[in-house]
N, C-alpha and C. Protein backbone atom coordinates (compact mmCIF):
# COMPACT_ATOMS: atom_id res chain seq x y z
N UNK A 1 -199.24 88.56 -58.90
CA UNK A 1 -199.80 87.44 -58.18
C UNK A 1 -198.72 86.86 -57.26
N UNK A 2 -199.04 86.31 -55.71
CA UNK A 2 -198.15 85.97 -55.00
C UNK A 2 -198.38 84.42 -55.29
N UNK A 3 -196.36 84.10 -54.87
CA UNK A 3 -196.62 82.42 -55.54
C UNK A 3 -196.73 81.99 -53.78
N UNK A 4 -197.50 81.67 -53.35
CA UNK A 4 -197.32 80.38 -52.25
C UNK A 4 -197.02 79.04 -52.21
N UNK A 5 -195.69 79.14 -51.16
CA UNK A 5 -195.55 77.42 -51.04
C UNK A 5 -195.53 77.25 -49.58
N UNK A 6 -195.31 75.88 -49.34
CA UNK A 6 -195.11 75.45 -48.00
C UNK A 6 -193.56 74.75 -48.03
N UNK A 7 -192.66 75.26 -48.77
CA UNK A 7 -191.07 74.95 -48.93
C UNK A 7 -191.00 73.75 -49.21
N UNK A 8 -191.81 72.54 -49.94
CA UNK A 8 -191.29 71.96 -50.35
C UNK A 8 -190.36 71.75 -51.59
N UNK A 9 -189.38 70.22 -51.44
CA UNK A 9 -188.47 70.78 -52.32
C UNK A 9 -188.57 69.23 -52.57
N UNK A 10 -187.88 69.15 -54.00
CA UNK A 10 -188.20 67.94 -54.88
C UNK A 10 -187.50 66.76 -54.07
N UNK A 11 -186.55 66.77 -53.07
CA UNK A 11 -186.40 66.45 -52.16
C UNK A 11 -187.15 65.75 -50.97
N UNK A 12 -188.52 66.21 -50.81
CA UNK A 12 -189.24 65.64 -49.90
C UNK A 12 -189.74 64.75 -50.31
N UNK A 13 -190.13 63.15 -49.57
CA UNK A 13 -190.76 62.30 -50.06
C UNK A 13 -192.25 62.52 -49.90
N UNK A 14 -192.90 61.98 -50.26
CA UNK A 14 -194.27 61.47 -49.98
C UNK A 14 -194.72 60.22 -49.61
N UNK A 15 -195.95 59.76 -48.90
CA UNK A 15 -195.97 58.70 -48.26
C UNK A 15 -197.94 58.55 -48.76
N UNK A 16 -198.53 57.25 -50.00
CA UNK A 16 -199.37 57.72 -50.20
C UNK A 16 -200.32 55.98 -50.08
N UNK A 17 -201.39 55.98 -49.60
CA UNK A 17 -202.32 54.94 -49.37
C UNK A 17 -203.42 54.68 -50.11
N UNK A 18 -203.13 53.74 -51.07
CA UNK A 18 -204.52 54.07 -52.20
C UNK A 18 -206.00 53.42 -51.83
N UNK A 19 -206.81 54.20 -51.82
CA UNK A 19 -208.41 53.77 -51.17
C UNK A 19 -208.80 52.78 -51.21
N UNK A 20 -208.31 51.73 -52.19
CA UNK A 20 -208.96 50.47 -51.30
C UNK A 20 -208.10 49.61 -50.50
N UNK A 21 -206.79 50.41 -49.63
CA UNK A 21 -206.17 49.87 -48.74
C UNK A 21 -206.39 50.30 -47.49
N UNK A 22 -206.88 51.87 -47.32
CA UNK A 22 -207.18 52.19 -46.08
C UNK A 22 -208.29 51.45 -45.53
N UNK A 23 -207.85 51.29 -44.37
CA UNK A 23 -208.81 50.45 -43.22
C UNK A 23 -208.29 49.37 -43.10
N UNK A 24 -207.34 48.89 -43.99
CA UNK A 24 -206.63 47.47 -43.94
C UNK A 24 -205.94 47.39 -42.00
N UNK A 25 -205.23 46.32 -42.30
CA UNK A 25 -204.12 46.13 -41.05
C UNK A 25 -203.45 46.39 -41.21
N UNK A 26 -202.48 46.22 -42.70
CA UNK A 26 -201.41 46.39 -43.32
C UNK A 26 -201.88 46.97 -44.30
N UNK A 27 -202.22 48.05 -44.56
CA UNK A 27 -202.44 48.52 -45.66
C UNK A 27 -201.41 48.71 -46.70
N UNK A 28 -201.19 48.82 -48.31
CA UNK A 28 -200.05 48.77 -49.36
C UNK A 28 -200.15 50.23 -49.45
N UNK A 29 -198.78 51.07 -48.76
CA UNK A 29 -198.81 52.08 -49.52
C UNK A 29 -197.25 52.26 -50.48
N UNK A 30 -197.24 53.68 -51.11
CA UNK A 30 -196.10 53.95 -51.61
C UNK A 30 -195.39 55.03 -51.36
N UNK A 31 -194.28 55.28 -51.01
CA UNK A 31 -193.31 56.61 -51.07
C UNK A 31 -192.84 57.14 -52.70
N UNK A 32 -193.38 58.41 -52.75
CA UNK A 32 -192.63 58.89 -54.03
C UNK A 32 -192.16 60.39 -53.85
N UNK A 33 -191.11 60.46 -55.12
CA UNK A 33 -190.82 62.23 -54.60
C UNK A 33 -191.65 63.01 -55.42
N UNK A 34 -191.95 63.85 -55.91
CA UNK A 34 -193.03 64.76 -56.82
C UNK A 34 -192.11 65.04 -57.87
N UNK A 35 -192.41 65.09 -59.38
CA UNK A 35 -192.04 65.53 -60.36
C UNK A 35 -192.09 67.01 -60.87
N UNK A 36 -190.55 67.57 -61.22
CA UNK A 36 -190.44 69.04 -61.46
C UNK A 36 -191.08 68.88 -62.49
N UNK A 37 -191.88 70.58 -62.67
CA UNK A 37 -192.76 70.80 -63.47
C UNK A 37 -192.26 70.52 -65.32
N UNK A 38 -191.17 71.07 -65.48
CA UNK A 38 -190.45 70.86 -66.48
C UNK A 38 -190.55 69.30 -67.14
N UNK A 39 -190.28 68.26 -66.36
CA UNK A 39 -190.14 66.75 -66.39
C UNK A 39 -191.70 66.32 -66.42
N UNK A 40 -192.34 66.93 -65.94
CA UNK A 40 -193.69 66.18 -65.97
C UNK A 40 -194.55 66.89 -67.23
N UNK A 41 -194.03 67.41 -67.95
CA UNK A 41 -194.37 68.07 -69.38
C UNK A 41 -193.94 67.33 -69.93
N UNK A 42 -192.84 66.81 -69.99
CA UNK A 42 -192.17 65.97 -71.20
C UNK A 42 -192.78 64.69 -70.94
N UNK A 43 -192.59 64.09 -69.66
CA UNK A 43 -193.68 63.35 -69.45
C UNK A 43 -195.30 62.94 -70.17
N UNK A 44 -195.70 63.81 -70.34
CA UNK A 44 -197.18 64.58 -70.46
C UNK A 44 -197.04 64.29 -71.73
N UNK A 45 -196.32 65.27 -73.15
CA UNK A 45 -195.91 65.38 -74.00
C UNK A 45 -195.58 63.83 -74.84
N UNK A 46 -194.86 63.48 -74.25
CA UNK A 46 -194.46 61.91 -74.99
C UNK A 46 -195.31 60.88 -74.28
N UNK A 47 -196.35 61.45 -74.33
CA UNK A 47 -197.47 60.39 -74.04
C UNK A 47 -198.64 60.89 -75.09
N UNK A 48 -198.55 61.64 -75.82
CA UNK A 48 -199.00 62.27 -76.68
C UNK A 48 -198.72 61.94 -78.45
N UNK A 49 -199.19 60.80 -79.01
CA UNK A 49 -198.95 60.45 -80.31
C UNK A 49 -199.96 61.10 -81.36
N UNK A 50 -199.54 61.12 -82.73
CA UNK A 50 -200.16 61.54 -83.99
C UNK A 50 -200.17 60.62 -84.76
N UNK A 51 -201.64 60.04 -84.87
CA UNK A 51 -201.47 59.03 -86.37
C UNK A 51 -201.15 59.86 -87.56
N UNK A 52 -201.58 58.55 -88.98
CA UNK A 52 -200.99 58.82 -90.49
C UNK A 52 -202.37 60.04 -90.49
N UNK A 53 -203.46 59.50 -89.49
CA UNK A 53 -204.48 60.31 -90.48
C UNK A 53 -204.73 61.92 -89.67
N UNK A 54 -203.66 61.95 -88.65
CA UNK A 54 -203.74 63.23 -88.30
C UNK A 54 -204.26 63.93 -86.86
N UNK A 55 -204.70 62.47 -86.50
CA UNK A 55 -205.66 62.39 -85.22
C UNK A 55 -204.59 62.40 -83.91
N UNK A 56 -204.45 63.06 -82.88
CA UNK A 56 -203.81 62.77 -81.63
C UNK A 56 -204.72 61.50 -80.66
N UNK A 57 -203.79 60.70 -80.10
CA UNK A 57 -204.46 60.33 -78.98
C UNK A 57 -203.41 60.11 -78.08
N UNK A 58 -204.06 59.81 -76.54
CA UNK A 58 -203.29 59.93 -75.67
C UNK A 58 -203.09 58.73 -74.86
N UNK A 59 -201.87 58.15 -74.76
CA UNK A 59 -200.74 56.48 -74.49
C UNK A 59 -201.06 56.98 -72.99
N UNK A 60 -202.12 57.06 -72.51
CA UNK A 60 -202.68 56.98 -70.61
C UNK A 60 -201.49 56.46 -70.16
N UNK A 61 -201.85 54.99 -70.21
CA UNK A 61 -200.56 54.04 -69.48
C UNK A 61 -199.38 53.94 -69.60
N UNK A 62 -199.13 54.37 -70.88
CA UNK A 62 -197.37 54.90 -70.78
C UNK A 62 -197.43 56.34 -70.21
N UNK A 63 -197.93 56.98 -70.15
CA UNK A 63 -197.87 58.13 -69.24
C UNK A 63 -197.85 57.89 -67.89
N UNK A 64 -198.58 57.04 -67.37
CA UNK A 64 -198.26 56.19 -66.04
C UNK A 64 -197.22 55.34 -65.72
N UNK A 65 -196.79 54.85 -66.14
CA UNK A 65 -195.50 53.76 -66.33
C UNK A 65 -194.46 54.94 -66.40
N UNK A 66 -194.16 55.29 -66.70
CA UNK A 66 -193.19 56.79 -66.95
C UNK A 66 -192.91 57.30 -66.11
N UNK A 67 -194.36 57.67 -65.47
CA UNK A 67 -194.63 58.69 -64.03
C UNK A 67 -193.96 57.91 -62.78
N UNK A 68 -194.42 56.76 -62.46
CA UNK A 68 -194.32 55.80 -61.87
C UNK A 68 -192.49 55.35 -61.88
N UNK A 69 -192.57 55.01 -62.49
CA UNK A 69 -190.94 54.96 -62.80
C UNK A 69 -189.69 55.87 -62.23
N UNK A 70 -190.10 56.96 -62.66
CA UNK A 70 -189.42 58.25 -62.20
C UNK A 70 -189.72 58.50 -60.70
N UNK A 71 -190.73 58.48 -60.09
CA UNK A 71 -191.18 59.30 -58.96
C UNK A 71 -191.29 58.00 -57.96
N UNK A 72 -191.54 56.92 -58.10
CA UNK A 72 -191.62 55.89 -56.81
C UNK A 72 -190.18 55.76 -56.66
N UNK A 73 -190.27 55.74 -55.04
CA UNK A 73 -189.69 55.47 -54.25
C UNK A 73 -188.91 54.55 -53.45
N UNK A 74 -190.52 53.97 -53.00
CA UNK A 74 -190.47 52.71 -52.06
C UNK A 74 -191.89 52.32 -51.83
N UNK A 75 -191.94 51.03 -50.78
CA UNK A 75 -193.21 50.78 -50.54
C UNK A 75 -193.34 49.82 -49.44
N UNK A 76 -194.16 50.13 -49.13
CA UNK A 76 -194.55 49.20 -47.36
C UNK A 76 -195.61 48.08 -47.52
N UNK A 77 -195.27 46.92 -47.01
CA UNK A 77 -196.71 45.69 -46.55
C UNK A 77 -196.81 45.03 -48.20
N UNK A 78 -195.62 45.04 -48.63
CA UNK A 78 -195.97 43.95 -50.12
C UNK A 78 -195.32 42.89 -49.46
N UNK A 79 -195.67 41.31 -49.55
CA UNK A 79 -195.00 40.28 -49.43
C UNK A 79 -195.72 39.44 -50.30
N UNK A 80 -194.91 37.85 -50.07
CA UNK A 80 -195.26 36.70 -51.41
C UNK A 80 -196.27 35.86 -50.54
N UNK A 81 -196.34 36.18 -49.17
CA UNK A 81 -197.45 35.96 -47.93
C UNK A 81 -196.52 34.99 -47.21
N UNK A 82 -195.23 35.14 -47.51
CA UNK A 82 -194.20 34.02 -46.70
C UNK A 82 -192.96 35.26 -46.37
N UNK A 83 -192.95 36.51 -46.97
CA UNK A 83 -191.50 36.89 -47.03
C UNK A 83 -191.60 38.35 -47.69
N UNK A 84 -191.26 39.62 -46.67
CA UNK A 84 -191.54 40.89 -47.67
C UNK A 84 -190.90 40.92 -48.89
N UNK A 85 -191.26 41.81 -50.19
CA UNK A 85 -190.69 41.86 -51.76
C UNK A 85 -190.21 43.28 -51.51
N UNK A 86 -189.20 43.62 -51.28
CA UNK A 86 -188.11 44.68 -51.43
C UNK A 86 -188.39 45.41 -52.59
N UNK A 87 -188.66 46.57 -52.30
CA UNK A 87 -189.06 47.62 -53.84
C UNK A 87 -186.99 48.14 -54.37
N UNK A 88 -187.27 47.60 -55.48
CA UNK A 88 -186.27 47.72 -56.39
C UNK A 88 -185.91 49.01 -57.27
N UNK A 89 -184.80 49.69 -56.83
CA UNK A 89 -184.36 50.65 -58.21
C UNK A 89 -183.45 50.27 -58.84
N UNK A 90 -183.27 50.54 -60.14
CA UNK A 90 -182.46 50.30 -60.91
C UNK A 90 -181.86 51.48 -62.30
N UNK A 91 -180.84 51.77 -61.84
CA UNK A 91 -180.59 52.97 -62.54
C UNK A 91 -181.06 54.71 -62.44
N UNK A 92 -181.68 54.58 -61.35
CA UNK A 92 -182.36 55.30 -60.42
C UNK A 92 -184.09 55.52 -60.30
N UNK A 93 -184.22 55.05 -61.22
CA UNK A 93 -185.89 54.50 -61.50
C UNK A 93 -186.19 53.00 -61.23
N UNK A 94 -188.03 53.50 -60.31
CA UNK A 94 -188.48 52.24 -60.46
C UNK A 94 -187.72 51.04 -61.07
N UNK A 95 -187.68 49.57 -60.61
CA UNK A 95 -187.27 48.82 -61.41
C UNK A 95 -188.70 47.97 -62.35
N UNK A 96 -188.68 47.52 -63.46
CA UNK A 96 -189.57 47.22 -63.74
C UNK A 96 -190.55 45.74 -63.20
N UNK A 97 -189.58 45.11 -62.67
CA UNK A 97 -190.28 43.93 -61.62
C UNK A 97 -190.86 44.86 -60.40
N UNK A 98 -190.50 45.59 -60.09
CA UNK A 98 -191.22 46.18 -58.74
C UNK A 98 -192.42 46.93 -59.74
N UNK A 99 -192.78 47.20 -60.68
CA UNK A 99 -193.74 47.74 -60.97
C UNK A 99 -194.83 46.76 -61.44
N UNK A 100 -194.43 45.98 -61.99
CA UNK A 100 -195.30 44.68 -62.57
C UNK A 100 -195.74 44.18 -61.19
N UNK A 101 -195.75 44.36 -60.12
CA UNK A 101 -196.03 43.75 -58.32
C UNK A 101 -197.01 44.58 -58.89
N UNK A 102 -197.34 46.04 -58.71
CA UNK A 102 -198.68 46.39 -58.60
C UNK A 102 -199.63 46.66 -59.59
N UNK A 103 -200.47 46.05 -59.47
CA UNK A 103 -202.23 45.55 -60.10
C UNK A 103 -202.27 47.15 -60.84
N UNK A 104 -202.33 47.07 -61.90
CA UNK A 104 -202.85 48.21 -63.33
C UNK A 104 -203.92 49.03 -62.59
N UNK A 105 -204.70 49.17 -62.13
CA UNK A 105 -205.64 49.88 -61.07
C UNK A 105 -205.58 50.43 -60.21
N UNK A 106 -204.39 49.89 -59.97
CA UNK A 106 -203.66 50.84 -58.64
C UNK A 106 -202.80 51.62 -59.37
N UNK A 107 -201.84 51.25 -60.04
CA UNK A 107 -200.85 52.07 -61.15
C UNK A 107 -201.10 53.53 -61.69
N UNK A 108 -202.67 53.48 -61.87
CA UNK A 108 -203.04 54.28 -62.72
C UNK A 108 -203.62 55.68 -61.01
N UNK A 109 -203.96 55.06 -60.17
CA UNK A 109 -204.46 55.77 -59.36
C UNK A 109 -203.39 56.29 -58.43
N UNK A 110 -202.15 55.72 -58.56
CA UNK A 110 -200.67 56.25 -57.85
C UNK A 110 -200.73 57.51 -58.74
N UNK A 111 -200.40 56.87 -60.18
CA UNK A 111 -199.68 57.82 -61.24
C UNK A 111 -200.41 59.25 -60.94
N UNK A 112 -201.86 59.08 -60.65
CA UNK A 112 -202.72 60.03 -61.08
C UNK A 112 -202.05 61.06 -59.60
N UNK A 113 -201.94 60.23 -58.44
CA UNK A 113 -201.83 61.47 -57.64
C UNK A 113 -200.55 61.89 -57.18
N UNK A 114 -199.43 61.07 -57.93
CA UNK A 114 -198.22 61.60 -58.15
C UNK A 114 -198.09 63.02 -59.01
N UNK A 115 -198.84 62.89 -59.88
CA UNK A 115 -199.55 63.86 -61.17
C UNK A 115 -199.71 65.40 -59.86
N UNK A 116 -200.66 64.99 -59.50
CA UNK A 116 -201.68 66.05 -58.82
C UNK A 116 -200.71 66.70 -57.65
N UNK A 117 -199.83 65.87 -56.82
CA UNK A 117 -198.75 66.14 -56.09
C UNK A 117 -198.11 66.96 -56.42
N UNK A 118 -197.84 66.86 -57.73
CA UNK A 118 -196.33 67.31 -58.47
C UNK A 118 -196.98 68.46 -58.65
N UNK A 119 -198.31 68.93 -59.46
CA UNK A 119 -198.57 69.81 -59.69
C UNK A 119 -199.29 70.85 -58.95
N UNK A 120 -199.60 70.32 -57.60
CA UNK A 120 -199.97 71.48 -56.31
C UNK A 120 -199.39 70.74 -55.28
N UNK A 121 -198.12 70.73 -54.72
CA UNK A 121 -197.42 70.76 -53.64
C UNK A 121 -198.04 71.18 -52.42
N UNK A 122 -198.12 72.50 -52.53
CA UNK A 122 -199.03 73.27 -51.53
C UNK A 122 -200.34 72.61 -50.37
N UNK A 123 -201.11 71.65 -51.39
CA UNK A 123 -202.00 71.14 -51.47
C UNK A 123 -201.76 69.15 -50.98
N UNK A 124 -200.44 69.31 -50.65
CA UNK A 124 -200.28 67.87 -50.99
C UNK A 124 -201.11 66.17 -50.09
N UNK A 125 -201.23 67.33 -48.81
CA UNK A 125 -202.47 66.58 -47.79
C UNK A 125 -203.67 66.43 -48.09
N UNK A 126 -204.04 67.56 -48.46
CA UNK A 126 -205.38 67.27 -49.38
C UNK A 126 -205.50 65.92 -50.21
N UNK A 127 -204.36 66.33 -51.36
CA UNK A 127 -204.60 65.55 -52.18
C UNK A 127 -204.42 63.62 -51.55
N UNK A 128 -203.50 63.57 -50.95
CA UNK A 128 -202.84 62.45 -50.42
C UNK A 128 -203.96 61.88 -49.26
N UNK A 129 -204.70 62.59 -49.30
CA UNK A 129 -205.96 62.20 -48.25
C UNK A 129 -205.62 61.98 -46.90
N UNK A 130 -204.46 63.40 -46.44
CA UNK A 130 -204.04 63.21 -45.17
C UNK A 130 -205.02 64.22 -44.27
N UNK A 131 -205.79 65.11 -45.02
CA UNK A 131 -206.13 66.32 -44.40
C UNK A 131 -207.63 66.57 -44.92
N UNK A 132 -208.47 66.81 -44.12
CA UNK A 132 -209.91 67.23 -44.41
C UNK A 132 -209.88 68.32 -45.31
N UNK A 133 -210.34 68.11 -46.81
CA UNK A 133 -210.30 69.57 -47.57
C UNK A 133 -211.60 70.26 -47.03
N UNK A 134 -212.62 69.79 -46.93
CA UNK A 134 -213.65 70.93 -46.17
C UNK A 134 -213.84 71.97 -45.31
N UNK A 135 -212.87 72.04 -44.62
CA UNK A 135 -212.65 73.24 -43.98
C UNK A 135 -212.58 74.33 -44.94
């Protein structure tokens, strides 16, 4: 089987607009880099608990918070409506005040296509809703 890419490298950022910002003036988006496949298993994995009685279930939002953490970047058009809020790293991840800025609904819909990024590169316009998949 041939592997196809389009040379990206964990290196490239991304630049992503979540749907209920497009059409704005200022729409809120975010820059993130994509997670190596390796990291987004462990990721994956330790979001993955076992109760006493044997049952798995799966910590969604710490799997997002995680994701999020690791892979954001930056971000455009956040202010306090007097003064832009500077996206914060700290220690080379997300800082956690810059993550508490965005609304749990959005969190989960970054994480998800940071997720989907990471795991088809190739694909990343598609996914990022830069590019008509119908063709």
């Amino acid at each position: 089987m041939a592997l196809i890419t389009k040379n990206k490298t964990f290196d490239d950022t991304y630049e992503y607009t979540p749907v209920n910002q497009r059409g704005e003036e200022k729409p809120f988006s975010v820059t993130f880099k994509r997670i190596p496949l390796d990291v987004l298993a462990v990721l994956q994995d330790e979001a993955v608990a076992l109760s006493q009685s044997g049952t798995y279930t799966i910590n969604v939002n710490s799997q997002y918070l995680k994701t999020l953490k690791y892979a954001l970047t930056g971000w455009k058009n956040v202010n306090d409506g007097k003064k832009d809020i500077k996206f914060r790293i700290v220690h080379g991840e997300a800082s956690d005040e810059s993550l508490g800025i965005i609304p749990p609904e959005l969190r989960a819909e970054i994480a998800s296509i940071i997720i989907e990024v990471s795991k088809d590169p190739a694909n990343a316009d598609v996914i990022l809703g830069n590019e008509d998949d119908s063709k």
